[in-house]
C-alpha atoms as a PDB file:
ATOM      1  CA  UNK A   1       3.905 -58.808 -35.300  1.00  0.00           C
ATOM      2  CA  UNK A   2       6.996 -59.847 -33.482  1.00  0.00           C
ATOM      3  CA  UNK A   3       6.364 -58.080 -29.846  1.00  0.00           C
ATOM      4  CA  UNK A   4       3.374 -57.382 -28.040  1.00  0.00           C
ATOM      5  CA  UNK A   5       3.009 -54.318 -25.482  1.00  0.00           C
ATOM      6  CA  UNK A   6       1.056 -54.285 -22.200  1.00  0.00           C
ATOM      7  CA  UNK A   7      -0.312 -51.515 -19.842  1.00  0.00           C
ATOM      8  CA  UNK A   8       0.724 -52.513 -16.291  1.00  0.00           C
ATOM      9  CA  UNK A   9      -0.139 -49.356 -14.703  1.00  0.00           C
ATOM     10  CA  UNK A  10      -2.731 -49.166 -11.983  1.00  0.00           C
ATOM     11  CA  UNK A  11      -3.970 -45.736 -12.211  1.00  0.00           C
ATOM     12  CA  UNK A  12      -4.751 -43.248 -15.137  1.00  0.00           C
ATOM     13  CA  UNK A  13      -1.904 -41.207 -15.333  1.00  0.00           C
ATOM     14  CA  UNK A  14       0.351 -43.335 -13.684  1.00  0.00           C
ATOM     15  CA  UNK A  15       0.905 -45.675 -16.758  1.00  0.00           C
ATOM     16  CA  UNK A  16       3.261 -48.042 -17.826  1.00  0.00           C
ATOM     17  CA  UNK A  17       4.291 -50.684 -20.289  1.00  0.00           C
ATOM     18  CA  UNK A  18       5.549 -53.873 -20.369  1.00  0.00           C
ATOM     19  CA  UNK A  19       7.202 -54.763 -24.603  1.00  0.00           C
ATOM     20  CA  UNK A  20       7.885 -58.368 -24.989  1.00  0.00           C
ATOM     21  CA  UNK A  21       9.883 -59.073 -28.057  1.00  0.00           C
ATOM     22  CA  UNK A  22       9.299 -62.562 -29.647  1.00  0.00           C
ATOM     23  CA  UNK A  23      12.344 -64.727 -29.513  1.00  0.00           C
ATOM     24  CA  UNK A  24      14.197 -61.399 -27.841  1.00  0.00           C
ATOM     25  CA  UNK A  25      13.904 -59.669 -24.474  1.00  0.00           C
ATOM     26  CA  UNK A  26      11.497 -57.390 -22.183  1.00  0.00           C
ATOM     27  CA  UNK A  27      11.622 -53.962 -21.171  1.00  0.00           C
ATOM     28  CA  UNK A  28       9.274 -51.780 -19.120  1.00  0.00           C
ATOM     29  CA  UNK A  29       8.574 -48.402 -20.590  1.00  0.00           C
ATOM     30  CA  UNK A  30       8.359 -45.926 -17.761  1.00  0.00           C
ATOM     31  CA  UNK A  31       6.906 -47.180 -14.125  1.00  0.00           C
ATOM     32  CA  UNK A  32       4.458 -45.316 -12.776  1.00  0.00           C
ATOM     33  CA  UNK A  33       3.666 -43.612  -9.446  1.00  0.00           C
ATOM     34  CA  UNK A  34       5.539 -44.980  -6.443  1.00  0.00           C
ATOM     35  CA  UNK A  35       2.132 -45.432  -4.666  1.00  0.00           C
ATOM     36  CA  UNK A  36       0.890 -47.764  -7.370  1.00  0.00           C
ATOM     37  CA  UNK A  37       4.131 -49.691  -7.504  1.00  0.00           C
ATOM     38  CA  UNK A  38       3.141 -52.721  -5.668  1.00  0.00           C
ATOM     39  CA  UNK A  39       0.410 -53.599  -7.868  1.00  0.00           C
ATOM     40  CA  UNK A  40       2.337 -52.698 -10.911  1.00  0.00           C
ATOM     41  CA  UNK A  41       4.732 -55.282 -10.222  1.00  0.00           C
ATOM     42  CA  UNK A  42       2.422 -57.801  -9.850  1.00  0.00           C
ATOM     43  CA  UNK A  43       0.999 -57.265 -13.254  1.00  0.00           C
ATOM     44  CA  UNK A  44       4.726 -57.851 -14.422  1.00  0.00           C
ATOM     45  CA  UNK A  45       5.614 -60.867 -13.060  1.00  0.00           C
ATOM     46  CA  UNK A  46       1.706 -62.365 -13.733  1.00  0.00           C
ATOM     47  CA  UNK A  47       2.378 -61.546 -17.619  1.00  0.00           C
ATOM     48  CA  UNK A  48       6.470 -62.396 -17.448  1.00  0.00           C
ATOM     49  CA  UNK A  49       6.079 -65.817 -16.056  1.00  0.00           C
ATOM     50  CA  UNK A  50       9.527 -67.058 -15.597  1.00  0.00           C
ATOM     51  CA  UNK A  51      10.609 -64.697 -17.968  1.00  0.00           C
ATOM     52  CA  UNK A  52      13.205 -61.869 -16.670  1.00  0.00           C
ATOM     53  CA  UNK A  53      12.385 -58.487 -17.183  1.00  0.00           C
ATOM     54  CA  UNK A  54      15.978 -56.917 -18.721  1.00  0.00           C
ATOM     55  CA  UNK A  55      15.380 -53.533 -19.471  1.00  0.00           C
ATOM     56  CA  UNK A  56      13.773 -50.615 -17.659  1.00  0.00           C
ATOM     57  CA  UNK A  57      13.188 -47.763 -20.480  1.00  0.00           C
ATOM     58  CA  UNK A  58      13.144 -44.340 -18.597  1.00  0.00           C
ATOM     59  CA  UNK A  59      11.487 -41.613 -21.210  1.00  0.00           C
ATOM     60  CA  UNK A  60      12.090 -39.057 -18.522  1.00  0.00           C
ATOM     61  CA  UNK A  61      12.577 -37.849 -15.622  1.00  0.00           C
ATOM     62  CA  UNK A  62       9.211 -36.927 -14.372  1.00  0.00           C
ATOM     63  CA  UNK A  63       8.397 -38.513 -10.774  1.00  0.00           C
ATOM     64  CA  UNK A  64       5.039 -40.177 -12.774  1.00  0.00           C
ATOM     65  CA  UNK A  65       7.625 -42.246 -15.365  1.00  0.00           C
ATOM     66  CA  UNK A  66      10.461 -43.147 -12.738  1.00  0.00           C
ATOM     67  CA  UNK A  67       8.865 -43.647  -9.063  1.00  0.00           C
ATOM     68  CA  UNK A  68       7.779 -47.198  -9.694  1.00  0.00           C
ATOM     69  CA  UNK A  69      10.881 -47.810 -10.924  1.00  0.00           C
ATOM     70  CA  UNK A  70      12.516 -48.311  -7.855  1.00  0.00           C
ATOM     71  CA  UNK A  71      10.464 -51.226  -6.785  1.00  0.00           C
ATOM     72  CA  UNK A  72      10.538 -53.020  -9.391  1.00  0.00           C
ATOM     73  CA  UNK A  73      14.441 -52.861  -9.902  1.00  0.00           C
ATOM     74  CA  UNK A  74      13.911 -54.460  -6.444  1.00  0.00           C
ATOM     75  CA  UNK A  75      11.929 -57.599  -7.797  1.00  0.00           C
ATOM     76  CA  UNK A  76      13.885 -58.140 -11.216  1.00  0.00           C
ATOM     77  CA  UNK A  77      17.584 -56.377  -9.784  1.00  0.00           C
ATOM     78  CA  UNK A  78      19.341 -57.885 -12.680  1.00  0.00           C
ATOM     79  CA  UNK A  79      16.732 -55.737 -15.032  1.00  0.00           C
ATOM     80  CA  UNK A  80      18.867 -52.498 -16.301  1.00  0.00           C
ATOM     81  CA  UNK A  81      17.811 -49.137 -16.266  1.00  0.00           C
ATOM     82  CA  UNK A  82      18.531 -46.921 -19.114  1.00  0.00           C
ATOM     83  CA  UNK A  83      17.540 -43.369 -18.880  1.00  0.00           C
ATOM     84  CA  UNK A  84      19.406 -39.947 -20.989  1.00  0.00           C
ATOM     85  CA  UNK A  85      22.724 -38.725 -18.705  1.00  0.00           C
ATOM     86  CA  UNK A  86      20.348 -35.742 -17.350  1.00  0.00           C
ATOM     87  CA  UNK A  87      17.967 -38.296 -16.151  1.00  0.00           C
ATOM     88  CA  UNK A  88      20.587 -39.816 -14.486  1.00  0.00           C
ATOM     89  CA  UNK A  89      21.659 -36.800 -12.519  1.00  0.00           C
ATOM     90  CA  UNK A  90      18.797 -35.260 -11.747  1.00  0.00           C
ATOM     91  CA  UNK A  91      18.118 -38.546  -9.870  1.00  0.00           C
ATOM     92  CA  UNK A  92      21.282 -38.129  -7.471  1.00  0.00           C
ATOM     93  CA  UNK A  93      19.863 -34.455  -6.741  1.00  0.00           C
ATOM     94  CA  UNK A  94      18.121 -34.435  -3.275  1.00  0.00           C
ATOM     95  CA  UNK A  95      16.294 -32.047  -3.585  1.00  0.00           C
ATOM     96  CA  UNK A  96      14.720 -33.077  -6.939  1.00  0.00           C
ATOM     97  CA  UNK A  97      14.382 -36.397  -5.581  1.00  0.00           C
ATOM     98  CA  UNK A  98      12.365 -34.405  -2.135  1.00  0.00           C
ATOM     99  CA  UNK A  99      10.176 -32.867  -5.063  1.00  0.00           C
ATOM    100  CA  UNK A 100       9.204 -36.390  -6.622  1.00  0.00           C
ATOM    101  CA  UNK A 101       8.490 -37.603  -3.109  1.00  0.00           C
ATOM    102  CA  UNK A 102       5.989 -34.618  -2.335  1.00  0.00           C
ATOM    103  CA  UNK A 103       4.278 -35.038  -5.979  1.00  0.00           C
ATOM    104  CA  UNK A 104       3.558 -38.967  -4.993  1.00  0.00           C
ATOM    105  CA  UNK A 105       1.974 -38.048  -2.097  1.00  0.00           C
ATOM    106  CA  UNK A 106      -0.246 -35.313  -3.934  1.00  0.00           C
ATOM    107  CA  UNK A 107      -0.822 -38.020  -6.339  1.00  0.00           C
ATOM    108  CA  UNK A 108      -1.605 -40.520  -4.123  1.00  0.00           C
ATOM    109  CA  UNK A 109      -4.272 -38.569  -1.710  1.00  0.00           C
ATOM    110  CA  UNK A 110      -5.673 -37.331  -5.585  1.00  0.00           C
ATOM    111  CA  UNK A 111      -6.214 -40.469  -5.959  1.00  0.00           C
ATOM    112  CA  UNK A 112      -7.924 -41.028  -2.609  1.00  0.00           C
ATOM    113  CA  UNK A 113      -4.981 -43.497  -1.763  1.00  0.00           C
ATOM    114  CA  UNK A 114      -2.831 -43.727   1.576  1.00  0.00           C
ATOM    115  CA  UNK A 115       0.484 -42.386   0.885  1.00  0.00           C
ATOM    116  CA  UNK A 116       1.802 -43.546   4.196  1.00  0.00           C
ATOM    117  CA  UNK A 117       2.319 -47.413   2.798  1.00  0.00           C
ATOM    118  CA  UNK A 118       3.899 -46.323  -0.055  1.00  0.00           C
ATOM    119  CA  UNK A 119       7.618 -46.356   0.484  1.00  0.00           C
ATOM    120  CA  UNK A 120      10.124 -43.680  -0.533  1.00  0.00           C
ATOM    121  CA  UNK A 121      12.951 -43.213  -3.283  1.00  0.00           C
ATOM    122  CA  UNK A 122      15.664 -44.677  -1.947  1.00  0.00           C
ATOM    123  CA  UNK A 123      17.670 -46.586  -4.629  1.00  0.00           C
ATOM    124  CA  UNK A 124      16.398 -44.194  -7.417  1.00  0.00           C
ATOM    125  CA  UNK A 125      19.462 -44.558  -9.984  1.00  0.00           C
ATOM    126  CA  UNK A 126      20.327 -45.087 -14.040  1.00  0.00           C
ATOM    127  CA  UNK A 127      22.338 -48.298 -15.004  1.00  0.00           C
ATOM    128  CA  UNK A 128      22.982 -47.556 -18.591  1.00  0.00           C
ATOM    129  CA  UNK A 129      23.158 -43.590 -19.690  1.00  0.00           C
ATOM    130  CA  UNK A 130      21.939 -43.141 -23.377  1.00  0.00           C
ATOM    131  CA  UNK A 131      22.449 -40.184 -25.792  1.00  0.00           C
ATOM    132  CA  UNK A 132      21.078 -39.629 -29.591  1.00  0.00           C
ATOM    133  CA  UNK A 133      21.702 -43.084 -31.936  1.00  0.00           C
ATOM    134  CA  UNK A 134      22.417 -45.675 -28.910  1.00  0.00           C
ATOM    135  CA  UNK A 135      21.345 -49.026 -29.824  1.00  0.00           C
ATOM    136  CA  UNK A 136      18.549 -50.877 -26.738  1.00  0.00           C
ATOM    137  CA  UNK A 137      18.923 -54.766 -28.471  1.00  0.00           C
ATOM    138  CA  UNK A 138      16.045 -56.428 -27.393  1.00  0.00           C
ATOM    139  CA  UNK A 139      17.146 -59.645 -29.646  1.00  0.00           C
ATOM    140  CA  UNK A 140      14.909 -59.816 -32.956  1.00  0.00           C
ATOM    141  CA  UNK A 141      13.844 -56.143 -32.393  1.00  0.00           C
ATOM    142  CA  UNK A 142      16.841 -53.171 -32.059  1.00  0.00           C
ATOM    143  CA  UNK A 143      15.741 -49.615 -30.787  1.00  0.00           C
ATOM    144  CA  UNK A 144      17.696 -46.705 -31.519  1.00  0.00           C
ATOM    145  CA  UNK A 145      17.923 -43.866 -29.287  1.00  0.00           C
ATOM    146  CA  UNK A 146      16.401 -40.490 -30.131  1.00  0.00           C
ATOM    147  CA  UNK A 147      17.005 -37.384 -28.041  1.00  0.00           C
ATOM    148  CA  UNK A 148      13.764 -34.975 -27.672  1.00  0.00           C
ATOM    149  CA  UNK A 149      13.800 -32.258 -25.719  1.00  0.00           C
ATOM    150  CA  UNK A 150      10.910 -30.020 -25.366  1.00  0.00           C
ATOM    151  CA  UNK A 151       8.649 -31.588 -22.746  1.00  0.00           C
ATOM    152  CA  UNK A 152      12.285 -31.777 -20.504  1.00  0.00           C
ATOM    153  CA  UNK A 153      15.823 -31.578 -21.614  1.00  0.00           C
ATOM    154  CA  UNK A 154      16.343 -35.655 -20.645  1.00  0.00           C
ATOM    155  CA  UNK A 155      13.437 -36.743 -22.773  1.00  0.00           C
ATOM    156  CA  UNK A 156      14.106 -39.738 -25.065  1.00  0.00           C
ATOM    157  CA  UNK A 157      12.378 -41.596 -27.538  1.00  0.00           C
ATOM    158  CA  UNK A 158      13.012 -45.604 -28.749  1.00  0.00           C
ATOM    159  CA  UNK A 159      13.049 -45.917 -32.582  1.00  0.00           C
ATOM    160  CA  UNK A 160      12.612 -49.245 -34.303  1.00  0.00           C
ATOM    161  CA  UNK A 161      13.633 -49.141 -37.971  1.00  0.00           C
ATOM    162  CA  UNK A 162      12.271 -52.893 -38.862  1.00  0.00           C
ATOM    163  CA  UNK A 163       9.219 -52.631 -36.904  1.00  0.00           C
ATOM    164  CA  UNK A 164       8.415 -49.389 -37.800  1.00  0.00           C
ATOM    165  CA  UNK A 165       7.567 -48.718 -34.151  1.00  0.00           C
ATOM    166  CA  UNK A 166       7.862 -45.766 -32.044  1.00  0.00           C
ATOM    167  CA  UNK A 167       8.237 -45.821 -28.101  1.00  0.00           C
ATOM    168  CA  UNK A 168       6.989 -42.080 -28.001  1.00  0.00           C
ATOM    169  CA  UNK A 169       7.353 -39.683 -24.975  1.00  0.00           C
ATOM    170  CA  UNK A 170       5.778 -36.400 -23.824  1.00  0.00           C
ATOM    171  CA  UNK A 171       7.686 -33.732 -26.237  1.00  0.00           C
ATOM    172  CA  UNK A 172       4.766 -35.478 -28.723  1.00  0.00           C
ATOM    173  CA  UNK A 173       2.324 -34.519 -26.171  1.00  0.00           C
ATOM    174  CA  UNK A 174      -0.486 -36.404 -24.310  1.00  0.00           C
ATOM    175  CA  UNK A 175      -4.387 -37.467 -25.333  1.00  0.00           C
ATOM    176  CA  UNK A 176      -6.915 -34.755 -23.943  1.00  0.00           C
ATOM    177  CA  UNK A 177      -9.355 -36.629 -26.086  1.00  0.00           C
ATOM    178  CA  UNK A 178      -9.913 -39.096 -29.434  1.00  0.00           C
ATOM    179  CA  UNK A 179      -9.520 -35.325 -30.767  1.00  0.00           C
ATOM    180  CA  UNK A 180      -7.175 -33.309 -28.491  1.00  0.00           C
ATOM    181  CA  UNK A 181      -3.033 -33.359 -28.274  1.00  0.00           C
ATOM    182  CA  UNK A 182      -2.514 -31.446 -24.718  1.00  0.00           C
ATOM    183  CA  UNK A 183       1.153 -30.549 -25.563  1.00  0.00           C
ATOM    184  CA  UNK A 184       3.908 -30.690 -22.716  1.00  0.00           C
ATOM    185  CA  UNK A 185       6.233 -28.472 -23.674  1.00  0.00           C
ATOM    186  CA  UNK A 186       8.075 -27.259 -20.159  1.00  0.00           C
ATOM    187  CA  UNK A 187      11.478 -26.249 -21.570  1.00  0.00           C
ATOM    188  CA  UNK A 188      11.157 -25.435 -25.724  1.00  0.00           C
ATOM    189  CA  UNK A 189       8.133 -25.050 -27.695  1.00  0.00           C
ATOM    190  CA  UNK A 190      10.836 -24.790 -30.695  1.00  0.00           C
ATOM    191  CA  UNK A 191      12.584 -28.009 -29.999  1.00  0.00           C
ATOM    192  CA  UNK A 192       9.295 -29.963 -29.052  1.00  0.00           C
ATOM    193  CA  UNK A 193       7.743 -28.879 -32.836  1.00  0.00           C
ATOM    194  CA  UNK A 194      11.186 -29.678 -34.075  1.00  0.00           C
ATOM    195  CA  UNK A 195      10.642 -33.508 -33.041  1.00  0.00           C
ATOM    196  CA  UNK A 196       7.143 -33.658 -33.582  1.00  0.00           C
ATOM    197  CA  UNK A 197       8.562 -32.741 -37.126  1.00  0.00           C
ATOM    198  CA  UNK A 198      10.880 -35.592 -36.947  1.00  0.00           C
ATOM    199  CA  UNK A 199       8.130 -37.841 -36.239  1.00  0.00           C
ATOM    200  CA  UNK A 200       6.222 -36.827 -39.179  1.00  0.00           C
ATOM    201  CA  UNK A 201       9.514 -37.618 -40.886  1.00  0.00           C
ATOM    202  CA  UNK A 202      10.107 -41.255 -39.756  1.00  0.00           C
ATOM    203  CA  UNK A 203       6.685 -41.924 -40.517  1.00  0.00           C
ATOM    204  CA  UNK A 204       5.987 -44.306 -38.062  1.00  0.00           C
ATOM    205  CA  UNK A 205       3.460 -47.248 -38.504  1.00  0.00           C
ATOM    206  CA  UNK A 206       3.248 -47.761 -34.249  1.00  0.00           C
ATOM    207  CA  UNK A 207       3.743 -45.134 -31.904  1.00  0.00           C
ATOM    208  CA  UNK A 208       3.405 -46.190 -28.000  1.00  0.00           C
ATOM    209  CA  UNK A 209       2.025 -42.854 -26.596  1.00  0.00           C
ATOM    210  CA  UNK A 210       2.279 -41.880 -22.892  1.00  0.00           C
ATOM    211  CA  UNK A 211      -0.491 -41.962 -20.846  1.00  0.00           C
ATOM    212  CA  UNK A 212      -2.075 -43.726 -22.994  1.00  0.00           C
ATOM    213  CA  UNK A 213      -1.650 -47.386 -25.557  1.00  0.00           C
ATOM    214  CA  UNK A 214      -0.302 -48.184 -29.043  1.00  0.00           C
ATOM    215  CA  UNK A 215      -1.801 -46.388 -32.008  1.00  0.00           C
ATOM    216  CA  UNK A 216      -1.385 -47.745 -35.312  1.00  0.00           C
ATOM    217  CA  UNK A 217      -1.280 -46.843 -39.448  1.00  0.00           C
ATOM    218  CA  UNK A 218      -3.348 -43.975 -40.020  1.00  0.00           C
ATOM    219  CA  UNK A 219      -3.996 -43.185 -36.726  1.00  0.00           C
ATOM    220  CA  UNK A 220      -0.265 -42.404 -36.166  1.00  0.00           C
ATOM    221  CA  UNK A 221      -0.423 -39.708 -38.872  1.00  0.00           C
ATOM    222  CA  UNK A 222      -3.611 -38.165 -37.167  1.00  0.00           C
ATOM    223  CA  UNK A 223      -1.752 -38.077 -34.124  1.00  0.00           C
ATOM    224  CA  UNK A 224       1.296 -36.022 -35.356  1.00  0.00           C
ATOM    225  CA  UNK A 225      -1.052 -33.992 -37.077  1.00  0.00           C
ATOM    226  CA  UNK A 226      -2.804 -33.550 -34.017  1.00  0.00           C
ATOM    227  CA  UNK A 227       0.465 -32.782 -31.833  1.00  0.00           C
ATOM    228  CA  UNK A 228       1.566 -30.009 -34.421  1.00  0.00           C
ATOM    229  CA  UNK A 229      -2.003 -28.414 -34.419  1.00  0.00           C
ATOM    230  CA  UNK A 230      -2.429 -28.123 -30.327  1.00  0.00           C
ATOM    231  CA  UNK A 231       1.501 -27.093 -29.939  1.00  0.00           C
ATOM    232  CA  UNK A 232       1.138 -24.406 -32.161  1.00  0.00           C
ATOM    233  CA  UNK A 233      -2.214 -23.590 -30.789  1.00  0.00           C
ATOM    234  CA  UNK A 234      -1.370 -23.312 -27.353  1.00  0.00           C
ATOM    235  CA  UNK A 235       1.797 -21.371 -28.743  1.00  0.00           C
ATOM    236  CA  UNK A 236      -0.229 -18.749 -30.450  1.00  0.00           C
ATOM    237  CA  UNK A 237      -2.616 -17.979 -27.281  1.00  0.00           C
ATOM    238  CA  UNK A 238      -0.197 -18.032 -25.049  1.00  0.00           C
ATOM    239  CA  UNK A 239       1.350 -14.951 -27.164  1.00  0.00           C
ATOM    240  CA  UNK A 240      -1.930 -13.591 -28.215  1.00  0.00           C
ATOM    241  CA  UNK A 241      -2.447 -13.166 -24.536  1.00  0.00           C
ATOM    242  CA  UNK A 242       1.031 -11.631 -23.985  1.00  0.00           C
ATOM    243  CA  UNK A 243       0.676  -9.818 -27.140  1.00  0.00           C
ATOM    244  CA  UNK A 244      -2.543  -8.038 -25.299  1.00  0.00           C
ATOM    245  CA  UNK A 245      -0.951  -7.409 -21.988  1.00  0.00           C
ATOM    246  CA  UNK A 246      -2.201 -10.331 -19.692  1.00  0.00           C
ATOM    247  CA  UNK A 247      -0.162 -11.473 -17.138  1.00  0.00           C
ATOM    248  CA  UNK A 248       1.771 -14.818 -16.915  1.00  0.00           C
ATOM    249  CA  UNK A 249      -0.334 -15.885 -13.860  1.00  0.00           C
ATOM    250  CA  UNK A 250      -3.848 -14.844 -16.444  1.00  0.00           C
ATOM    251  CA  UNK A 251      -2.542 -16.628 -19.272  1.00  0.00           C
ATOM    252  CA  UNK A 252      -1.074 -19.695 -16.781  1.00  0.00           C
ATOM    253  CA  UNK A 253      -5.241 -19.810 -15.819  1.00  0.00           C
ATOM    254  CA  UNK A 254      -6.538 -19.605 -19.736  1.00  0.00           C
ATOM    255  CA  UNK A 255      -4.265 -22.339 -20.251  1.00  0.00           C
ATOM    256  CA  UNK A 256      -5.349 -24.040 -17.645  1.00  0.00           C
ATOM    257  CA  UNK A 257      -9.110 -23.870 -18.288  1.00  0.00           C
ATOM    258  CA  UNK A 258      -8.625 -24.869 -21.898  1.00  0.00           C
ATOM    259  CA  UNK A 259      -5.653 -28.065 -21.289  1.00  0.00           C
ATOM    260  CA  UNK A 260      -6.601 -29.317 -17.343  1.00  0.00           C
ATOM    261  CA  UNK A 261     -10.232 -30.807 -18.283  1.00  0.00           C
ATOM    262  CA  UNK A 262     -12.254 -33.988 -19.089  1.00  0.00           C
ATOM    263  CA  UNK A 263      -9.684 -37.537 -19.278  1.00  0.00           C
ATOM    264  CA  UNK A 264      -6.582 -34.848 -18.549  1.00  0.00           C
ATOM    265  CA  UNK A 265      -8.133 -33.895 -15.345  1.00  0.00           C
ATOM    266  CA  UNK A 266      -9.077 -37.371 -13.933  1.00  0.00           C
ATOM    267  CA  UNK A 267      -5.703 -38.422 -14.990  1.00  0.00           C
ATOM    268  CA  UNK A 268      -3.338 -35.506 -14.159  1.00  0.00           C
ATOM    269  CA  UNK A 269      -3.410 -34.184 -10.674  1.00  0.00           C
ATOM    270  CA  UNK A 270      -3.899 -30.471  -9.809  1.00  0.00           C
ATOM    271  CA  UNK A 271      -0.610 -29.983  -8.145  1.00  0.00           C
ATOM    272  CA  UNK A 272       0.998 -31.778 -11.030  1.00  0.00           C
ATOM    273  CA  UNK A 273      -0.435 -30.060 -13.569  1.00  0.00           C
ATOM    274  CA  UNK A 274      -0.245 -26.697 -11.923  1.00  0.00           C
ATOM    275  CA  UNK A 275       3.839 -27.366 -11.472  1.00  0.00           C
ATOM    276  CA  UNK A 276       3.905 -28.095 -15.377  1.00  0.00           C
ATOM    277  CA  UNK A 277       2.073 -25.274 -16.438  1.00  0.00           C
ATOM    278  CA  UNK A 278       4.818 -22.676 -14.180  1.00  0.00           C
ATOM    279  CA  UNK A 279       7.283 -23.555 -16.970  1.00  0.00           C
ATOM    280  CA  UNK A 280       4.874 -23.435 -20.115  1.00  0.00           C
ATOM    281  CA  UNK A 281       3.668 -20.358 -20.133  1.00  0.00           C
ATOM    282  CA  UNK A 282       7.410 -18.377 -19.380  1.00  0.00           C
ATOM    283  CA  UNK A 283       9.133 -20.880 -21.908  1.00  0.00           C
ATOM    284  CA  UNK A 284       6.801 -20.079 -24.782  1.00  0.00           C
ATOM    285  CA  UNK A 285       7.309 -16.377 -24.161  1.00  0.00           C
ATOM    286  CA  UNK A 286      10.901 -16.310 -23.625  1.00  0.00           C
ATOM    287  CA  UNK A 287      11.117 -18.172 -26.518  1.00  0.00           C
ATOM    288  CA  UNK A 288       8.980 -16.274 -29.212  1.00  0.00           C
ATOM    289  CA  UNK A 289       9.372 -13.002 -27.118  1.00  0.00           C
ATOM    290  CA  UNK A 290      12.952 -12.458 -25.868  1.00  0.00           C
ATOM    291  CA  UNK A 291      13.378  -9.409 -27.484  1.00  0.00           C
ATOM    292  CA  UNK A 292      10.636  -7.667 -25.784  1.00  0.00           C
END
């Protein structure tokens, strides 16, 4: 294997990895929370060495993949962040920016953690702006883009042909369990099935999933088997539900009581969650239920 990856988050949900090609270059997948920055930069520069870090892969938008970003463009500034064009705007929108803020802080007291220490979001930007077949040369290993919306409309995954390899993102979903796909589909249910397709497609041998490691070979069939089954079984209760009059705010709880429990609640805070699930529910139904 020509590159090994590393988790250098500091909390569960707050993950984030560190790829080091052989012979090539580095890149950080995602960064974390902004309250677990520090220490996520020190488990950078205690694996890099005196290597540079060059890349900073941005997935998404999401204040739990970009916050940490920010500090640790201020330890490696030469490092280049490289996030989809929407990414890249949202991050120049105050008041999306005021949003990630007040999510850290939730995150941070969920944690039991100060938030007062933990700096703010100043200097949140995109260096390089990415769309569908972009090349990320990392030397001996060459990612191409892939745009996947579903979990948000900047979501972006890193394909290696050669390696077989798969830098994965949210519109595949996240472990609930060894068993369990919670899907994360805030914006299209269609679209997010439509990659999870593609995936199945590519048939990839490694697929770094969020929130959670590398999974290899057979494993990375189970898990796009897996993401299909939960999407489209969260799909069909959510319209079940809708079908049989409940509410948006009832179904918004059933899904809630069957996705927000065991690893995804120690991992996922409430307020987090809670903000996710607001688009879910409406998306699938607009979706699948327009005409009603």
């Amino acid at each position: 294997m020509s590159f090994s990856v590393h988790n250098v988050g500091c909390v569960s949900g707050g993950e984030a990895f560190l790829l080091l090609v052989d012979s090539g270059k580095t890149a950080l997948i995602d960064s974390g929370f902004l309250f677990t920055a520090k220490g996520t930069v020190k488990k950078i520069s205690d694996i890099l060495g005196d290597r540079p870090l060059d890349y900073i892969l941005l997935t998404h938008s999401h204040y739990d993949h970009v916050s940490g970003s920010v500090a640790v463009k201020k330890r490696w500034p030469d490092a280049k962040v490289v996030s989809a064009e929407h990414a890249a705007d949202v991050f120049n929108k105050p008041n999306a920016v005021k949003t990630m803020m007040k999510l850290n802080r939730a995150a941070a007291i969920a944690f039991r953690k100060s938030p007062f220490f933990m700096g703010n979001l100043k200097g949140l930007h995109t260096d390089i702006r990415v769309k569908e077949g972009d090349i990320i040369d990392l030397g001996t290993m060459r990612f191409k883009v892939l745009e996947s919306p579903g979990h948000t409309w900047d979501t972006i995954a890193f394909w290696c042909e050669e390696e077989r390899f798969l830098i994965a993102n949210e519109t595949l979903g996240v472990f609930a369990s060894a068993e369990d796909i919670a899907p994360a589909c805030l914006v299209s249910c269609k679209r997010t099935l439509d990659f999870i397709h593609r995936v199945k497609e590519l048939d990839p041998d490694k697929i770094l999933m969020p929130h959670y490691d590398v999974v290899y070979g057979d494993d990375c069939r189970k898990t796009t088997f897996m993401a299909e089954r939960d999407t489209e079984k969260m799909r069909d209760i959510i319209l079940e539900n809708y079908d049989n009059g409940k509410t948006e705010e009832e179904i918004k709880q059933i899904v809630k009581d069957i996705i927000w429990v065991g690893p995804m609640r120690k991992g996922q805070p409430e307020a987090a969650f809670d903000l996710n699930n607001k688009y879910v529910v409406p998306t699938i139904i607009k979706e699948y239920r327009s005409s009603k």
